[in-house]
C-alpha atoms as a PDB file:
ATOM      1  CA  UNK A   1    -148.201  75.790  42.978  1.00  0.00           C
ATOM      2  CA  UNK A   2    -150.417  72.750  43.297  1.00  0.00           C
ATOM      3  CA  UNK A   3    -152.705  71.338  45.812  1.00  0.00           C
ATOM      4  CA  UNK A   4    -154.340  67.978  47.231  1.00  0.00           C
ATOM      5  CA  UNK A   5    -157.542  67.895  48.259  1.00  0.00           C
ATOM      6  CA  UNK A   6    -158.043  65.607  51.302  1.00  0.00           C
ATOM      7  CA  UNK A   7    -161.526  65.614  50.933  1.00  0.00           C
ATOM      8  CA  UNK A   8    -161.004  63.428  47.445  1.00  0.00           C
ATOM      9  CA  UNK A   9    -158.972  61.076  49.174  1.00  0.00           C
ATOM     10  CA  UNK A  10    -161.303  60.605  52.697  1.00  0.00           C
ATOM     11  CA  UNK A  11    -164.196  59.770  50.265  1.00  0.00           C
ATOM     12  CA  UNK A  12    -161.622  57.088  48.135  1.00  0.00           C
ATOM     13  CA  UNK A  13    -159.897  55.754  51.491  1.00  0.00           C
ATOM     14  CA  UNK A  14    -161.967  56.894  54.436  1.00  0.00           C
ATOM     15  CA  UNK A  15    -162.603  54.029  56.896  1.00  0.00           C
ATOM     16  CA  UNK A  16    -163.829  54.776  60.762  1.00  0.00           C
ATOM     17  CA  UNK A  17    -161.225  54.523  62.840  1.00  0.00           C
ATOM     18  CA  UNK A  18    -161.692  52.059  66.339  1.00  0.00           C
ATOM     19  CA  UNK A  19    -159.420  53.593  68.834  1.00  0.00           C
ATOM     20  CA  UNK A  20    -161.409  51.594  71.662  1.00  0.00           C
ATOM     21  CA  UNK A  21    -161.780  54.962  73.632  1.00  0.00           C
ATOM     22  CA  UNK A  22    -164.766  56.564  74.836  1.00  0.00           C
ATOM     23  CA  UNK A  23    -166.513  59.555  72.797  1.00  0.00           C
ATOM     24  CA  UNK A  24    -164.045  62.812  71.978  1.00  0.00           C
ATOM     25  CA  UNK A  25    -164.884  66.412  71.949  1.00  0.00           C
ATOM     26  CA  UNK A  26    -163.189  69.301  70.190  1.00  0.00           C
ATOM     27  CA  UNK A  27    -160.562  71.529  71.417  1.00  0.00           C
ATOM     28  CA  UNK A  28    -161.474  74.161  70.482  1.00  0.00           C
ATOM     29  CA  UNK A  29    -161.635  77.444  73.211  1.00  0.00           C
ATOM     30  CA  UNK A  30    -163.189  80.534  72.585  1.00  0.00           C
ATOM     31  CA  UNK A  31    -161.238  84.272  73.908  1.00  0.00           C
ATOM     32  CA  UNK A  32    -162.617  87.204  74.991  1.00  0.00           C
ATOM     33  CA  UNK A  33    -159.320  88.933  75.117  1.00  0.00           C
ATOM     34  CA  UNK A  34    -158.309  90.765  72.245  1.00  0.00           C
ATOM     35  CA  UNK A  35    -155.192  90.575  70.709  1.00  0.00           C
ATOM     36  CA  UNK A  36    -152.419  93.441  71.385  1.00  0.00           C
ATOM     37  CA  UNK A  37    -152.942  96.253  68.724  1.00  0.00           C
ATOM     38  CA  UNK A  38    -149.990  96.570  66.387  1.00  0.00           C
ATOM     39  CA  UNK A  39    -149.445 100.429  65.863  1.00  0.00           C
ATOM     40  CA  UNK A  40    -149.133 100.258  62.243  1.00  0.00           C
ATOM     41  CA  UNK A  41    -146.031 102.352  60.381  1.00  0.00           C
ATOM     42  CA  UNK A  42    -146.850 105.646  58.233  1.00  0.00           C
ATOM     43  CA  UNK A  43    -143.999 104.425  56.097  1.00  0.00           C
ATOM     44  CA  UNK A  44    -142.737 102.071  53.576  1.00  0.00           C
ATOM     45  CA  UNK A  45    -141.375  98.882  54.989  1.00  0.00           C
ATOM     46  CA  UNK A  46    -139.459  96.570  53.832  1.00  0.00           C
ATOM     47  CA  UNK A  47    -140.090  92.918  55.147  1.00  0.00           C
ATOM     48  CA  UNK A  48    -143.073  91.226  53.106  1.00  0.00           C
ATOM     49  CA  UNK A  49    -143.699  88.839  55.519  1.00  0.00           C
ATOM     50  CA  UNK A  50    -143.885  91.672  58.354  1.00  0.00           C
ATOM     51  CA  UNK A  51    -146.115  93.584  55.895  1.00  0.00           C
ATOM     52  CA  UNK A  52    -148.510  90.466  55.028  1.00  0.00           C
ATOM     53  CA  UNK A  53    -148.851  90.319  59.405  1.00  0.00           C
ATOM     54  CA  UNK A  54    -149.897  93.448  59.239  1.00  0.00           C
ATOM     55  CA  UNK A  55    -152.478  93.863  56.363  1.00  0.00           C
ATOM     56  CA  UNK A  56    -153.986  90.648  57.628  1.00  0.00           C
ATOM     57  CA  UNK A  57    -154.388  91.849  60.949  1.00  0.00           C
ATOM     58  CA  UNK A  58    -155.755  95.034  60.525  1.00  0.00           C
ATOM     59  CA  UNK A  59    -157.688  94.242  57.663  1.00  0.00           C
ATOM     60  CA  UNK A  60    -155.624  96.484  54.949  1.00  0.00           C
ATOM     61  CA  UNK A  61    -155.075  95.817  51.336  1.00  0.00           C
ATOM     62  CA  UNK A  62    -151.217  95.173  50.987  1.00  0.00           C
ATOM     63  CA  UNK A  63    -149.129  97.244  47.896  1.00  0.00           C
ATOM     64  CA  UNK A  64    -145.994  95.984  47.110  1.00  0.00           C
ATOM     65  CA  UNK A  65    -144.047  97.997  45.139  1.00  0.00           C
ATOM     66  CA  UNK A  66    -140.818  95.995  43.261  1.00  0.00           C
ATOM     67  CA  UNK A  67    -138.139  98.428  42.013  1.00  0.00           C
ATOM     68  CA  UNK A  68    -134.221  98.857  41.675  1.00  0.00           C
ATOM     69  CA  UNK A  69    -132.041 101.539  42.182  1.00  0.00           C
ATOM     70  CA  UNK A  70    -130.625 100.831  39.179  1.00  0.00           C
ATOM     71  CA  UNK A  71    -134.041 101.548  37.486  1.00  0.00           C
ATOM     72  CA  UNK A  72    -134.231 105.228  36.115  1.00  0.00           C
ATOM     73  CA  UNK A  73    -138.193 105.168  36.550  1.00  0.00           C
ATOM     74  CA  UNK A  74    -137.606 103.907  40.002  1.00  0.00           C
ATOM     75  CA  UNK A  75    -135.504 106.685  40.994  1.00  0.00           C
ATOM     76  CA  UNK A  76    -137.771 109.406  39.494  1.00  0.00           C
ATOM     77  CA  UNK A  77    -140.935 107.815  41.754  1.00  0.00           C
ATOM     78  CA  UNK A  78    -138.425 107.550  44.838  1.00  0.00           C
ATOM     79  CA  UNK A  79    -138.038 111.502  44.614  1.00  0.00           C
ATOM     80  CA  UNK A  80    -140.904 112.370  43.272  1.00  0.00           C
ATOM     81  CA  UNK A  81    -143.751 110.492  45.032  1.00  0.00           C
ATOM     82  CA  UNK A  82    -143.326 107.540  47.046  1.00  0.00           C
ATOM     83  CA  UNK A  83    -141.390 109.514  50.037  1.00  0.00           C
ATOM     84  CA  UNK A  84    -143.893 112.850  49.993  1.00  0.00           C
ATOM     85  CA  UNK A  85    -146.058 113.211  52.970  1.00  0.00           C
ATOM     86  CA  UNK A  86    -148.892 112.911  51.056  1.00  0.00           C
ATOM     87  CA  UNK A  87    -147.929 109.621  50.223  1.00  0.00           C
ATOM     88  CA  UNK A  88    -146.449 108.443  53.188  1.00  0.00           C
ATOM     89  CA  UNK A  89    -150.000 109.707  55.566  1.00  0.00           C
ATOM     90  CA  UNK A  90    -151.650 106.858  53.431  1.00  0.00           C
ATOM     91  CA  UNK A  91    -149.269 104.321  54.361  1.00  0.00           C
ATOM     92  CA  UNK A  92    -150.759 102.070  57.495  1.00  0.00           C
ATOM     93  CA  UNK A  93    -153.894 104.316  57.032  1.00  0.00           C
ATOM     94  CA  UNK A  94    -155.094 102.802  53.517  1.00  0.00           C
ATOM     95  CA  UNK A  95    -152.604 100.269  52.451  1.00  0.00           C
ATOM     96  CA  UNK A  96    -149.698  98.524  54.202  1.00  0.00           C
ATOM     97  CA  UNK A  97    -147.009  99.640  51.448  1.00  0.00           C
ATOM     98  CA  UNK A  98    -143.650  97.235  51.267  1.00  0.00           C
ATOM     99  CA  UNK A  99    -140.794  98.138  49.039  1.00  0.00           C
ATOM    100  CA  UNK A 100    -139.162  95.433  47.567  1.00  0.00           C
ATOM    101  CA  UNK A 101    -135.549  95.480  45.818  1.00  0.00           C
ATOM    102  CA  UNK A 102    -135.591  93.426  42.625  1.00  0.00           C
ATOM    103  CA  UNK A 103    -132.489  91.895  43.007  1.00  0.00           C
ATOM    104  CA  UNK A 104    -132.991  91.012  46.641  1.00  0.00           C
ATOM    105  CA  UNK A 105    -136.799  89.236  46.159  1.00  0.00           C
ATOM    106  CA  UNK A 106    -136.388  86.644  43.079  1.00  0.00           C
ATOM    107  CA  UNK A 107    -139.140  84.456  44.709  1.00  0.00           C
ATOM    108  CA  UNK A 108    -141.402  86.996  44.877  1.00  0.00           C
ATOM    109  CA  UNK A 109    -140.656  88.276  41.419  1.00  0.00           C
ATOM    110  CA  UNK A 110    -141.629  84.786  40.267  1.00  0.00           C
ATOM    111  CA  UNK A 111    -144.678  84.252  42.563  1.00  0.00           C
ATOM    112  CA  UNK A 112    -146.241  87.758  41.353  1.00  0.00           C
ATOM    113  CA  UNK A 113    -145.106  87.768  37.939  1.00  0.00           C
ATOM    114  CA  UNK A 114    -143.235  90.974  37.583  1.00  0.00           C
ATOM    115  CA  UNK A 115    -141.542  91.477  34.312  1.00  0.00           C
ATOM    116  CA  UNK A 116    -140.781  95.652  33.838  1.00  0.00           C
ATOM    117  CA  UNK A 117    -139.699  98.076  36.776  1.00  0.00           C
ATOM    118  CA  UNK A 118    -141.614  99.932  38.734  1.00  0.00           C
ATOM    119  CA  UNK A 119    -144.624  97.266  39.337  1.00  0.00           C
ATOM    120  CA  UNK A 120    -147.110  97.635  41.780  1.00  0.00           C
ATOM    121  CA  UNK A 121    -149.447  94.616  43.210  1.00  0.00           C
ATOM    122  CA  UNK A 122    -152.365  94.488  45.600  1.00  0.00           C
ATOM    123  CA  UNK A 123    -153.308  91.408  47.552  1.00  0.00           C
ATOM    124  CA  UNK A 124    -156.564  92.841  49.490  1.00  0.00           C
ATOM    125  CA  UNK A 125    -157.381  91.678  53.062  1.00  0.00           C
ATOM    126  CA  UNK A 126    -158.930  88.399  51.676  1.00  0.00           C
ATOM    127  CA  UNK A 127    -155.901  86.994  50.199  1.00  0.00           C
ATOM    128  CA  UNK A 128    -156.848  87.389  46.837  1.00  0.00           C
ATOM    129  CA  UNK A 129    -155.342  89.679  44.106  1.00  0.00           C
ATOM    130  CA  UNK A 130    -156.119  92.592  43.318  1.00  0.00           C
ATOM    131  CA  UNK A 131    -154.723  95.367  40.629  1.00  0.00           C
ATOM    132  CA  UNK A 132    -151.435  95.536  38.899  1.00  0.00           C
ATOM    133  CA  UNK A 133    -149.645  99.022  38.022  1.00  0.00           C
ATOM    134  CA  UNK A 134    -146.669  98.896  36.124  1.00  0.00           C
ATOM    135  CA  UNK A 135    -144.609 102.106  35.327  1.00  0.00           C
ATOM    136  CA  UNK A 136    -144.025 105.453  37.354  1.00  0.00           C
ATOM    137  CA  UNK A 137    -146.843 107.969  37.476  1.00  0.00           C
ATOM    138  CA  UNK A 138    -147.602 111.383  39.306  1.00  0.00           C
ATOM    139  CA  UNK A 139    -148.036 112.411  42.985  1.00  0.00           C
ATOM    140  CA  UNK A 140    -151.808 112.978  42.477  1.00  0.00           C
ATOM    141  CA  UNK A 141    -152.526 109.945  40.481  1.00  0.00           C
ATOM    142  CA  UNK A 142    -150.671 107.834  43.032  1.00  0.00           C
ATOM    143  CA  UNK A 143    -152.570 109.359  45.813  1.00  0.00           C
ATOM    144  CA  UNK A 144    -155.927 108.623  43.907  1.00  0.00           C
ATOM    145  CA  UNK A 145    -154.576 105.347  43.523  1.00  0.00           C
ATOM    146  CA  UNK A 146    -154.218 104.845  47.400  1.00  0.00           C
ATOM    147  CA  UNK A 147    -157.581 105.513  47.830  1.00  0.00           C
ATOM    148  CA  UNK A 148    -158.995 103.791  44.895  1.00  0.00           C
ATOM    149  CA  UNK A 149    -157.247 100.593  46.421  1.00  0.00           C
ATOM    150  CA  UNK A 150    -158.538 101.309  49.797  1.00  0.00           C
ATOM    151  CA  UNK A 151    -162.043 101.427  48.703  1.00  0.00           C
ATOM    152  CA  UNK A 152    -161.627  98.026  46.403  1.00  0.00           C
ATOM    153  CA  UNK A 153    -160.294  96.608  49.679  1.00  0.00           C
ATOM    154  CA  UNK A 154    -163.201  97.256  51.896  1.00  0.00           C
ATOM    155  CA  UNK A 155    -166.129  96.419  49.324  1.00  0.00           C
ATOM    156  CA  UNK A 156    -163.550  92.670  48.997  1.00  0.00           C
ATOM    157  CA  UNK A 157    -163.917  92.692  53.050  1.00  0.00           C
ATOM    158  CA  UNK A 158    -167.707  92.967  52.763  1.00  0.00           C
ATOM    159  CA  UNK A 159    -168.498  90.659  50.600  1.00  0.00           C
ATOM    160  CA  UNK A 160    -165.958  88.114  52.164  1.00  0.00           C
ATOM    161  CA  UNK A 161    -168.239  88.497  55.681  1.00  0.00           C
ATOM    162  CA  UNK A 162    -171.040  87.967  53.655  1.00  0.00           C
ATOM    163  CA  UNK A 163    -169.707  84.959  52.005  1.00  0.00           C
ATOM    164  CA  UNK A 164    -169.275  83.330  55.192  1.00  0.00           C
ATOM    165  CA  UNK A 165    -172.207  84.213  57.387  1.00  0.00           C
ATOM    166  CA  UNK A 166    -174.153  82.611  54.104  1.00  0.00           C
ATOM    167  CA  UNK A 167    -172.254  79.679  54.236  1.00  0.00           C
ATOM    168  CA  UNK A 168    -173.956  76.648  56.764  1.00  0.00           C
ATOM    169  CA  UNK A 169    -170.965  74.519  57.325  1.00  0.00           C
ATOM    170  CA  UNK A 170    -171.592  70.462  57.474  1.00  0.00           C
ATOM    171  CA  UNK A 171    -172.438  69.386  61.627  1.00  0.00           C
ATOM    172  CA  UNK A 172    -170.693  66.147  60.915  1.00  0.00           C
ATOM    173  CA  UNK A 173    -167.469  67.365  60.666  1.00  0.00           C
ATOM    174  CA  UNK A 174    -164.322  65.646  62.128  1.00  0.00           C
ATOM    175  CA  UNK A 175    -161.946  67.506  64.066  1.00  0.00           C
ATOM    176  CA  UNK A 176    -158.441  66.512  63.030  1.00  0.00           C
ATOM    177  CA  UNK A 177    -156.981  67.536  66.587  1.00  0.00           C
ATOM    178  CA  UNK A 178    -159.433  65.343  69.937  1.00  0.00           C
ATOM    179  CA  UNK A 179    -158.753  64.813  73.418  1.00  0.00           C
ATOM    180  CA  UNK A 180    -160.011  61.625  75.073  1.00  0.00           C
ATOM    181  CA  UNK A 181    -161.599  61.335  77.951  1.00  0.00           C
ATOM    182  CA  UNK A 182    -157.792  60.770  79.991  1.00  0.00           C
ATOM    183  CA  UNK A 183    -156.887  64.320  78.634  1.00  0.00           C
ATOM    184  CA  UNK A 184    -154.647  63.042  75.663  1.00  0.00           C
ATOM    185  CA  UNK A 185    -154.435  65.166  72.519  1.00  0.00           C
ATOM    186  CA  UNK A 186    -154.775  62.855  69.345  1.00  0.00           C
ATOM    187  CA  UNK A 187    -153.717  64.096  66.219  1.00  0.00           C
ATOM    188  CA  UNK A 188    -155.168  63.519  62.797  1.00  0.00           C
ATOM    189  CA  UNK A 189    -158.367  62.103  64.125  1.00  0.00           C
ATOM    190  CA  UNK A 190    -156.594  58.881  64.846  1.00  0.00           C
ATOM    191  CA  UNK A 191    -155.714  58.313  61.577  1.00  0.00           C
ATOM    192  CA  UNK A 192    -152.042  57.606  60.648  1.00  0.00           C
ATOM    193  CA  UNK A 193    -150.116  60.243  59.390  1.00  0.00           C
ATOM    194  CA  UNK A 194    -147.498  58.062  57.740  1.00  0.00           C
ATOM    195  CA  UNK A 195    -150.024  56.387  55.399  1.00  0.00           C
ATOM    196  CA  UNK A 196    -152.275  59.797  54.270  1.00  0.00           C
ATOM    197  CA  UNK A 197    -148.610  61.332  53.996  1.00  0.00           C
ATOM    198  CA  UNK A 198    -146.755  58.543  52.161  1.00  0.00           C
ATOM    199  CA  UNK A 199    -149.211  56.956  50.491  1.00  0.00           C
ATOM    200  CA  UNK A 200    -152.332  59.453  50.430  1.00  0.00           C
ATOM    201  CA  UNK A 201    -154.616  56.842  52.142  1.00  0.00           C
ATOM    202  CA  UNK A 202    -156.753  57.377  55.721  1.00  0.00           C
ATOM    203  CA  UNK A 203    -156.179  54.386  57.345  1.00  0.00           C
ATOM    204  CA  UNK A 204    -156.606  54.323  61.240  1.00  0.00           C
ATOM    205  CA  UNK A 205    -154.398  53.600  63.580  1.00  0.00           C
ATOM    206  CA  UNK A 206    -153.875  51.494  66.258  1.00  0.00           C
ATOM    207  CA  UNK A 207    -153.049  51.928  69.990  1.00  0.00           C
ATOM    208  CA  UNK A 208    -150.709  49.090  69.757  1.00  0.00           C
ATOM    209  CA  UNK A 209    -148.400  51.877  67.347  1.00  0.00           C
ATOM    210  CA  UNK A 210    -148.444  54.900  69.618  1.00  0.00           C
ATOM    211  CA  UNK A 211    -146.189  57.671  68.990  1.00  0.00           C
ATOM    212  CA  UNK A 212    -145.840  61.051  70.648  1.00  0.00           C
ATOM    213  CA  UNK A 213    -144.606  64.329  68.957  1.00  0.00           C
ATOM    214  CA  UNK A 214    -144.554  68.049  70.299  1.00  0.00           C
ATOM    215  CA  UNK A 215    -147.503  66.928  73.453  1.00  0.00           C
ATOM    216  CA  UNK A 216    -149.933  65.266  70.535  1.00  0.00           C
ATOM    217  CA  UNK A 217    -150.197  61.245  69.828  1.00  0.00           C
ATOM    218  CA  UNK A 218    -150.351  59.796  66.670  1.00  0.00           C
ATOM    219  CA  UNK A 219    -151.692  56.371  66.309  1.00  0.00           C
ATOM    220  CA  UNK A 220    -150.243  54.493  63.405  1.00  0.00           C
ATOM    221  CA  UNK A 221    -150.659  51.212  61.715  1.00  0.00           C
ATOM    222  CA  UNK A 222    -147.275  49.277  61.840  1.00  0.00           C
ATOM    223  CA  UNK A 223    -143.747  48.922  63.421  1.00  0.00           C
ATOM    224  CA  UNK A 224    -142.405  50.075  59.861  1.00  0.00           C
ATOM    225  CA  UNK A 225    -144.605  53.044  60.510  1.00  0.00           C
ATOM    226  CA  UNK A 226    -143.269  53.823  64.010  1.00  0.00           C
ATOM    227  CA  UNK A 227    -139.907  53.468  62.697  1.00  0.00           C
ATOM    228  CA  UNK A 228    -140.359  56.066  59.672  1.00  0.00           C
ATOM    229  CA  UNK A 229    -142.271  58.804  61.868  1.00  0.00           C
ATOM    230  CA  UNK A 230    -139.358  58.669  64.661  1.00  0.00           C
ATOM    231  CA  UNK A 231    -136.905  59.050  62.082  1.00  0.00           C
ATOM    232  CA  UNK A 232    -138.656  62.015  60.597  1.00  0.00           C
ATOM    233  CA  UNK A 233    -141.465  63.150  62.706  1.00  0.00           C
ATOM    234  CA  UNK A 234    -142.100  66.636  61.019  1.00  0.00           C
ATOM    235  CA  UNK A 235    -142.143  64.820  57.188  1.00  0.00           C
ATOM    236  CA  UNK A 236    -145.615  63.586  58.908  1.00  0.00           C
ATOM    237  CA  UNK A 237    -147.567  65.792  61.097  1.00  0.00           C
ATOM    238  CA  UNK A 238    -149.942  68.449  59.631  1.00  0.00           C
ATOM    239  CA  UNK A 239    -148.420  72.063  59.832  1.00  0.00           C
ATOM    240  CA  UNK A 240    -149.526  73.736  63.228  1.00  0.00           C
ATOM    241  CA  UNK A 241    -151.013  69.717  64.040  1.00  0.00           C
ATOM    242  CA  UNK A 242    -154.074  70.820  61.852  1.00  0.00           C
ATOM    243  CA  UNK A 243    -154.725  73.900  63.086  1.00  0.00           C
ATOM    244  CA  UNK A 244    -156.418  75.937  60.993  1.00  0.00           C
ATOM    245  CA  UNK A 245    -153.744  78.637  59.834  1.00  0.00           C
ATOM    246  CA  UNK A 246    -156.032  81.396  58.189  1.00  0.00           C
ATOM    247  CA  UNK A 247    -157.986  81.276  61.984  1.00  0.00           C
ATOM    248  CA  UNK A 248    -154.329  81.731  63.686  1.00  0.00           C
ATOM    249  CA  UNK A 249    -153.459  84.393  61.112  1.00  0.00           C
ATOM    250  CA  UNK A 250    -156.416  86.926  61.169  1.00  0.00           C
ATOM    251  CA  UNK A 251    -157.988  86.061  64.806  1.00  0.00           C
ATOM    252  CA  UNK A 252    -155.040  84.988  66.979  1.00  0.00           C
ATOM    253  CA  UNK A 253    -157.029  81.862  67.608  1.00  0.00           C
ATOM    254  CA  UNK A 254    -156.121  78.477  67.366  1.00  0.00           C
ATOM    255  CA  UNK A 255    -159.070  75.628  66.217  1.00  0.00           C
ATOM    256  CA  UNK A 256    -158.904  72.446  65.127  1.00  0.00           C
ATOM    257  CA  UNK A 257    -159.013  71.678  61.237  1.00  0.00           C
ATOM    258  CA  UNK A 258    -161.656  69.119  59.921  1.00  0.00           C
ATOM    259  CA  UNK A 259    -160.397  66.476  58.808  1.00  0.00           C
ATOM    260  CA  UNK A 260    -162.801  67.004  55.786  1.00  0.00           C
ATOM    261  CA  UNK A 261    -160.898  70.077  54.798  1.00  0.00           C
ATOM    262  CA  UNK A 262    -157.587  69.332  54.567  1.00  0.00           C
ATOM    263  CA  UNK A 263    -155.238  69.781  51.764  1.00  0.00           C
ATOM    264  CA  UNK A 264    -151.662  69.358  50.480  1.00  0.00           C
ATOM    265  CA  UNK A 265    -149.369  72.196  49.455  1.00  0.00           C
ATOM    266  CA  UNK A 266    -145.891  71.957  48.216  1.00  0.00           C
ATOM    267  CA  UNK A 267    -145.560  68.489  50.365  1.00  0.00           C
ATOM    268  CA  UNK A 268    -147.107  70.021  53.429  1.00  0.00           C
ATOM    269  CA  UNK A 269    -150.481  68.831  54.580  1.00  0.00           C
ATOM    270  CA  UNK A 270    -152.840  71.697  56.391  1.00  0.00           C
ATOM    271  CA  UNK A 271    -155.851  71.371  57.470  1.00  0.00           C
ATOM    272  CA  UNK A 272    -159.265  73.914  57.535  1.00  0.00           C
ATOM    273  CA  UNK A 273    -162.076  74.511  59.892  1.00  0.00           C
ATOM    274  CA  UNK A 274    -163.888  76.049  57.215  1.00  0.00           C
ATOM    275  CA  UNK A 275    -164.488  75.156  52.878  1.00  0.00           C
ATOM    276  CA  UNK A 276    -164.094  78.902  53.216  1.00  0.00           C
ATOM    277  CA  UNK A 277    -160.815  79.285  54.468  1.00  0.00           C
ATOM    278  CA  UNK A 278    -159.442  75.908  52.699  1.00  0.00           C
ATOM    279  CA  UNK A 279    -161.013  78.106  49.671  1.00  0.00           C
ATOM    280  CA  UNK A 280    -158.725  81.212  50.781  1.00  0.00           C
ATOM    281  CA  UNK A 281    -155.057  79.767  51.572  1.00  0.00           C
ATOM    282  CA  UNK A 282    -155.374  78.258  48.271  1.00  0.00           C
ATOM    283  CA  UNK A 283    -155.667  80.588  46.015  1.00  0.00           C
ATOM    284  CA  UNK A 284    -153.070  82.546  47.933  1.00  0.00           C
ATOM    285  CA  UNK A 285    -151.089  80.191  50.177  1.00  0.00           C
ATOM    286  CA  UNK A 286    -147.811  81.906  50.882  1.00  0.00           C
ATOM    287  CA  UNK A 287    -149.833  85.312  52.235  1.00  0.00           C
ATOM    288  CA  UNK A 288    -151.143  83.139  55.028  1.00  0.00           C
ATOM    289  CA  UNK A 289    -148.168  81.404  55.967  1.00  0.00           C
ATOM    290  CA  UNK A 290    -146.318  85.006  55.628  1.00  0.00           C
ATOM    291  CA  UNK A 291    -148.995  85.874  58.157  1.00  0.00           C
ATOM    292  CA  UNK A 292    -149.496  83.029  60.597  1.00  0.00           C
ATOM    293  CA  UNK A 293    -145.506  83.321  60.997  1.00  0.00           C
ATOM    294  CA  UNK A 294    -145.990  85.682  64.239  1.00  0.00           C
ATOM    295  CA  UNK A 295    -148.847  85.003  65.137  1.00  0.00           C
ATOM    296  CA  UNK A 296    -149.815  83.986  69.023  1.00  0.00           C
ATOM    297  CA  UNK A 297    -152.750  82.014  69.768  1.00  0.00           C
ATOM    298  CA  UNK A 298    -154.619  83.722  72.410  1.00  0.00           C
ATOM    299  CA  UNK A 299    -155.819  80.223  73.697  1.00  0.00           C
ATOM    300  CA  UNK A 300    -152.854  79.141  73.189  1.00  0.00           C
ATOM    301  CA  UNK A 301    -153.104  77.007  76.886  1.00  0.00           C
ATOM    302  CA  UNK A 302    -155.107  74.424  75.068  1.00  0.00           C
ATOM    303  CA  UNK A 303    -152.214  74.216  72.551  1.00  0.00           C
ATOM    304  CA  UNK A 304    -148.958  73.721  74.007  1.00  0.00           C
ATOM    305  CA  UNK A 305    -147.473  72.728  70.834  1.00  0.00           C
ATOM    306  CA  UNK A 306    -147.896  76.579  69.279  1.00  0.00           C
ATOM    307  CA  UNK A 307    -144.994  77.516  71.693  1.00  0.00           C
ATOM    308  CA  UNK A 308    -142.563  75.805  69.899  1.00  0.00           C
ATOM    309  CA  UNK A 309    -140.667  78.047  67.047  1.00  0.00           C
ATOM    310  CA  UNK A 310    -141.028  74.998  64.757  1.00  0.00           C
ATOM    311  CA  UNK A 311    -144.737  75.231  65.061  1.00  0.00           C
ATOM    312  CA  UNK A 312    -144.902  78.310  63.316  1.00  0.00           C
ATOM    313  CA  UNK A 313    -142.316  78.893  60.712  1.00  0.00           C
END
């Protein structure tokens, strides 16, 4: 995987954009309801993307275990220890366990790296990785290794809290998603999407090259820009319209990106309201997009644009 930071480019490119409009504001709302508690399964499942959700909502290391039933280790761990109650009491209490069939998961046998059968991996709460176990192994040393993972996963969640309560975050930050004074949601802090896409530049746009996508306007430079971004719009806009994803994912809330902390993944730009969280889909980018999948944004009022199926996947 590889990324692009936008922050390298806004300090090569960056010029102030002149929409002629009057001072913006953020929109970004603050909840006091809580999301709906997920009852979470005292059993294996078998959807990783259901199983990221879950661990990132709850706060749980995940363990995905890769086997085959064609795999003679496999079958002996089946029988002998992943289905036991003693096993299956942990599942949803200290790990969020997901079984996943070789033959049926190639991508994620390339993503994680998994060469013999049985293999275990961890991806704690944070998104980062955590320990690898390859071959079968007893009832009792599996157990231990439940709660061995369990305690790895909350010492990772305490230091992560402590990471960002330490961190001041810049005050002159940009949010990529305003609203003028009329009530008009601007994307990309007015800058054009077509050139920071096409041709990795910030260059603002103009009101004289308005275009509207999905309730949000996009202010671009040129009629050749128009023309590409109506063709296309979705090669162009910033997943979720720079919302931050990781904030979606674990909090149900929807905020603005800075434009400072934006970056490019596999073609896709995304966009951060934190270093932190920039810091955290990047070193494990497909857990939060496993996770922000179905999400709902419990301010979602301010952001009509999360209703839309495409806004998510």
């Amino acid at each position: 995987m590889s990324f692009v930071s936008l922050t390298t480019l806004l300090a090569v490119f960056m010029a102030t954009p002149e929409m002629g409009t009057s001072p913006v504001s953020s929109t970004s709302g603050k909840s006091t309801a809580l999301p709906e508690v997920t009852r979470l399964p005292h059993r294996w499942m078998t959807s990783y993307t259901e199983a990221a959700g879950l661990a990132v909502q709850h706060k749980k290391p995940l363990l995905l275990h890769f086997d085959a039933p064609w795999c003679g280790a496999c079958r002996r761990m089946d029988e002998t220890v992943l289905n036991q109650p003693q096993v299956t009491a942990l599942l949803g209490e200290k790990v969020i366990g997901v079984r996943l069939n070789a033959d049926y998961n190639k991508d994620l046998i390339t993503e994680f790296g998994i060469s013999s059968l049985p293999t275990e991996v961890v991806v704690l709460a944070d998104g980062t990785r955590g320990s690898r176990f390859n071959g079968a192994t007893t009832l009792n040393a599996y157990i231990a290794r439940l709660n061995d993972v369990s305690g790895v996963n909350s010492a990772a969640i305490a230091k992560a809290d402590a990471r960002a309560k330490a961190t001041e975050e810049p005050r002159n930050l940009r949010t990529c998603l305003i609203v003028k004074r009329d009530g008009k949601m601007v994307g990309l802090g007015g800058y054009s999407p077509v050139a920071l896409k096409a041709n990795r530049k910030w260059l603002a746009g103009s009101e004289r090259f308005l275009v509207t996508h999905e309730g949000v306007d996009y202010y671009l430079t040129s009629d050749e820009e128009v023309t590409a971004f109506n063709a296309s719009p979705e090669l162009y806009i910033p997943r979720l319209h720079g919302c931050d994803l990781v904030k979606l994912s674990e909090e149900n809330l929807a905020k603005p990106g800075a434009i400072e902390y934006g970056s490019f993944y596999e073609g896709d730009m995304y966009f951060f309201s934190t270093l932190e969280n920039r810091s955290r889909f990047e070193k494990n980018p497909r857990w939060f997009l496993a996770a922000a999948t179905d999400a709902n944004a419990e301010n979602q009022a301010g952001f009509p644009f999360l209703k839309l199926p495409t806004a998510n996947n």
